[in-house]
Protein backbone atom coordinates (compact mmCIF):
# COMPACT_ATOMS: atom_id res chain seq x y z
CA UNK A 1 -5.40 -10.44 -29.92
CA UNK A 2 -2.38 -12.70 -28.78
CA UNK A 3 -1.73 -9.95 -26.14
CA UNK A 4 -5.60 -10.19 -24.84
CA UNK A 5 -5.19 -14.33 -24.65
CA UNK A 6 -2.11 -14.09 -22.60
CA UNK A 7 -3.66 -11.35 -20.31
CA UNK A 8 -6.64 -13.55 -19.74
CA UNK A 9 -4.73 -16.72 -19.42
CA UNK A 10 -2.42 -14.93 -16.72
CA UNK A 11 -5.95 -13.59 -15.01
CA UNK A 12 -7.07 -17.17 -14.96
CA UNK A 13 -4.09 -18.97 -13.49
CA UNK A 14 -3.43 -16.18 -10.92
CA UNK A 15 -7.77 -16.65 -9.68
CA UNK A 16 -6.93 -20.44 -10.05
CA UNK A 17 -9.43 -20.78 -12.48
CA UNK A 18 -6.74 -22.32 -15.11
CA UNK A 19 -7.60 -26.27 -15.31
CA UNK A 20 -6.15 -29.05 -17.54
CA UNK A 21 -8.02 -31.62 -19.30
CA UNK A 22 -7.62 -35.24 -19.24
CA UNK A 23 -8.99 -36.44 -22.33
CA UNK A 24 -7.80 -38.88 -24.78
CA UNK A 25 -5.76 -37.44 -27.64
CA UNK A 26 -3.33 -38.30 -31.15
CA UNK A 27 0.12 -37.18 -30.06
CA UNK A 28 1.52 -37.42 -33.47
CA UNK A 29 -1.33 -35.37 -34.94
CA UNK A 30 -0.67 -32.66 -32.46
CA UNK A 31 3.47 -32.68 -33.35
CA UNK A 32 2.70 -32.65 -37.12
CA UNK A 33 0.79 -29.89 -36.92
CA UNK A 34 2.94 -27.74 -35.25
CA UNK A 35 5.75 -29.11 -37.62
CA UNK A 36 3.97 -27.50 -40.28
CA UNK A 37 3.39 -24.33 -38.90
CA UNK A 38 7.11 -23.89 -38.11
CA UNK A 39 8.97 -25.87 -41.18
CA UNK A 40 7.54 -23.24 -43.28
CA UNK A 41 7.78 -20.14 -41.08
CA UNK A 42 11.51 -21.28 -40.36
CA UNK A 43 12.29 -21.71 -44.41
CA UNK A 44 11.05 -18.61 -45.44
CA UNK A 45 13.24 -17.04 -42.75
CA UNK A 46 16.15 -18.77 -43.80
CA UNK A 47 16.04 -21.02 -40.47
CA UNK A 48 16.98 -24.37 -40.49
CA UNK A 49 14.37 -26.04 -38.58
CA UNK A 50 14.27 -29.87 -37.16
CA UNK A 51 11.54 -31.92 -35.57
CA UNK A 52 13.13 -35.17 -34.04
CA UNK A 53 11.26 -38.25 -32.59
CA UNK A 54 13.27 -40.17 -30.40
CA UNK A 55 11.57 -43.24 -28.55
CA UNK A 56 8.50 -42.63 -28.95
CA UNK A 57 5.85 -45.72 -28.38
CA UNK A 58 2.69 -44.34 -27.80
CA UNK A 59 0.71 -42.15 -30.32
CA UNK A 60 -2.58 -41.70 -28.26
CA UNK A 61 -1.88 -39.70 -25.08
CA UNK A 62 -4.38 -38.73 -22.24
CA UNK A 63 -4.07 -35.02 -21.00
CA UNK A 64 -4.84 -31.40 -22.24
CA UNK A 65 -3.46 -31.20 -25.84
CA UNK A 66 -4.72 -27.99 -25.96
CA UNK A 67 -2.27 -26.81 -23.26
CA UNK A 68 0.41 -29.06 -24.89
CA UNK A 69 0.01 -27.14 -27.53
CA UNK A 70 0.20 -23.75 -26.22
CA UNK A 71 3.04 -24.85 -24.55
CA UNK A 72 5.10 -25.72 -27.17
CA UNK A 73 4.03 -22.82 -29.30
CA UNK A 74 5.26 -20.22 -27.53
CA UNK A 75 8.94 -21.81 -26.59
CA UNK A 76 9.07 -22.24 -30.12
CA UNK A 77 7.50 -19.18 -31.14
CA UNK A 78 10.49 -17.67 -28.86
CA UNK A 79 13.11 -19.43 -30.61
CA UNK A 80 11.93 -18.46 -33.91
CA UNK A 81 11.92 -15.08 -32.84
CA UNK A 82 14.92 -14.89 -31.20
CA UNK A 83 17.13 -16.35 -34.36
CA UNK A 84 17.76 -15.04 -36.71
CA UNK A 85 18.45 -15.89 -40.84
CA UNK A 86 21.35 -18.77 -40.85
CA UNK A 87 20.23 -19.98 -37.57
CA UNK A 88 19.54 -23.46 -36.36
CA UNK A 89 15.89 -24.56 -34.45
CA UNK A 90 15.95 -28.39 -33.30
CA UNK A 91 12.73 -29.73 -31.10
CA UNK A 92 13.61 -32.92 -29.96
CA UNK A 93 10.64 -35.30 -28.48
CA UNK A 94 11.21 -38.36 -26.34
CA UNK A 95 9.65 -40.87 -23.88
CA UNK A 96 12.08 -40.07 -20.77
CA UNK A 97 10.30 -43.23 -19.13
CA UNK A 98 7.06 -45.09 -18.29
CA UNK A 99 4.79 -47.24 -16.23
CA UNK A 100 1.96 -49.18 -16.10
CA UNK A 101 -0.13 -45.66 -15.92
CA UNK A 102 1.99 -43.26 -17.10
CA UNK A 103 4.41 -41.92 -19.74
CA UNK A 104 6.97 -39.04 -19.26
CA UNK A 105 7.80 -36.85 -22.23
CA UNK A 106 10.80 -34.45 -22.85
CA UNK A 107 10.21 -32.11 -24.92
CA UNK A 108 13.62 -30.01 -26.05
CA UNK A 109 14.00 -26.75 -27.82
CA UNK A 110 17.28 -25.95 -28.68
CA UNK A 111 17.91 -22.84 -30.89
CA UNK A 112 21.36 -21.02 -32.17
CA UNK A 113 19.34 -17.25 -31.23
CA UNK A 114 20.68 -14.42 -29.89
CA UNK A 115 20.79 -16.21 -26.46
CA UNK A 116 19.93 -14.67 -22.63
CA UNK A 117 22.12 -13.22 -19.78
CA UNK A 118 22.38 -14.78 -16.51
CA UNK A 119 20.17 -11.54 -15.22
CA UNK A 120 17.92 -12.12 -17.63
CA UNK A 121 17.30 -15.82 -17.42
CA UNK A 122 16.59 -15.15 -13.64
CA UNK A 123 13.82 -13.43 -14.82
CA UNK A 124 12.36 -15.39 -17.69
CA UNK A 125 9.08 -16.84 -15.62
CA UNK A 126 8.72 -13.14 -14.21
CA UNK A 127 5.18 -12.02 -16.13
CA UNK A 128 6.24 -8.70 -18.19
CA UNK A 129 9.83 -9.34 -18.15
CA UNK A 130 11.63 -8.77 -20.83
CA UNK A 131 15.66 -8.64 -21.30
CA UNK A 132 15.85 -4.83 -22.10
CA UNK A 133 13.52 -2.29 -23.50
CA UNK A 134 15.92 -2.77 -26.73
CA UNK A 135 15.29 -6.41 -26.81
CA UNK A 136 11.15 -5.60 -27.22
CA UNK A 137 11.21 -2.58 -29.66
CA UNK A 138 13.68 -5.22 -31.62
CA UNK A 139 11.66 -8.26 -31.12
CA UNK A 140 8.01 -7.28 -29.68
CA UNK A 141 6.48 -9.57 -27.28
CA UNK A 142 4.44 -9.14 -23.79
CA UNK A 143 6.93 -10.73 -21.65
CA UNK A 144 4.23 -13.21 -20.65
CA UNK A 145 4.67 -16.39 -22.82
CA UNK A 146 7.22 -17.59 -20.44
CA UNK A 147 5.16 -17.03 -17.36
CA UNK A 148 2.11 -18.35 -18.85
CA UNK A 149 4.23 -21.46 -19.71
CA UNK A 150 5.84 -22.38 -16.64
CA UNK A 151 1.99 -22.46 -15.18
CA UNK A 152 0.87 -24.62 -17.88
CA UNK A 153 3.29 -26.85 -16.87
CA UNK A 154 3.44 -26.89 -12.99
CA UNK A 155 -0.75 -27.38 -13.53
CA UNK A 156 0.39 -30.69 -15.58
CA UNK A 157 3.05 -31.63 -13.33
CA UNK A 158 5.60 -31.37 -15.22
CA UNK A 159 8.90 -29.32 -14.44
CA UNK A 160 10.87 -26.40 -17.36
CA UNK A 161 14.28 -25.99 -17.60
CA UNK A 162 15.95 -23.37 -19.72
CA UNK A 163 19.76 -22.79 -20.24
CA UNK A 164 20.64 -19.86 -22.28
CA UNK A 165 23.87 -18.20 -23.59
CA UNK A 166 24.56 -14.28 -24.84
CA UNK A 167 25.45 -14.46 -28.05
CA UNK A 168 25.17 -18.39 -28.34
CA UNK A 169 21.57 -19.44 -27.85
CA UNK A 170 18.46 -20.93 -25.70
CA UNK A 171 17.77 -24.51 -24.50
CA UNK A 172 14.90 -25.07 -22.57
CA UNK A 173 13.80 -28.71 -21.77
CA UNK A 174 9.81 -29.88 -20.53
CA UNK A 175 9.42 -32.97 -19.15
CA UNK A 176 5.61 -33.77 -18.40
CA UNK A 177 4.15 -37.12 -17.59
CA UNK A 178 0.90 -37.84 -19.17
CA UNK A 179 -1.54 -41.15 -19.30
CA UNK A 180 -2.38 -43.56 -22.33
């Protein structure tokens, strides 16, 4: 089923047919959730898993939570994926700045996983690609969470970032600005 979404969320951004909300919606409800879903995933892997708030002033955003939240769900469904039992997940969330209109978020996932090669991390918003064919009979996957996800956010305006190290980990940072 997740394999079918992704394929017809690629279809849809590649025909242009992809479009973001702008509705109102409760910011905090949106991070608790997905706090929840993860706390307890991560703990029963043996994961230590953090949520931290930094700055944050406004709970009711304007934008496509539903996006925000696909977003985030699959960079941290990554990191969970990718670390294993011992291992450290940390999603930080912070107002980067604002104005009169709008407010910029960062959103940082920072995980102690098996990490990414530079080859590989060339790659990463390729649809399909994958580090090796070892790395998806280990770990599974499509290859097209990452793809799907720098769309998302170039259709919010917002710009990705990831920084990874073999052996080390994955950071990826999100900014995207949003209205309230």
């Amino acid at each position: 089923l997740n394999l079918i979404n992704d394929v017809l969320d690629m279809s849809a951004i590649e025909s242009e047919k992809l479009k973001i909300a702008n509705i109102p919606f409760d910011f905090k409800s949106l991070l608790k959730s997905i706090s929840t879903i993860y706390y307890s995933q991560c703990k029963e892997k043996g994961i230590d898993f953090n949520l931290v708030l930094e700055n944050l002033s406004i709970e009711q955003l304007i934008g496509d939570s539903l996006r925000l939240n696909q977003v985030l769900l699959n960079v941290i469904s990554n990191s969970f994926k990718f670390t294993d039992s011992g291992g450290k997940i940390t999603v930080k969330v912070s107002e980067s700045s604002k104005n009169e209109k709008q407010v910029f978020l960062r959103f940082i996932v920072s995980d102690t996983g098996c990490g990414m090669s530079p080859e590989a991390l060339k790659k990463i918003f390729e649809p399909f690609e994958q580090e090796s064919t070892a790395t998806t009979r280990k770990y599974g996957g499509s290859g097209l969470g990452m793809s799907i996800t720098k769309n998302i956010i170039d259709l919010m305006h917002g710009a990705i970032n990831v920084e990874s190290e073999k052996g080390i980990g994955t950071t990826i940072t999100i900014d995207i600005p949003f209205g309230y």
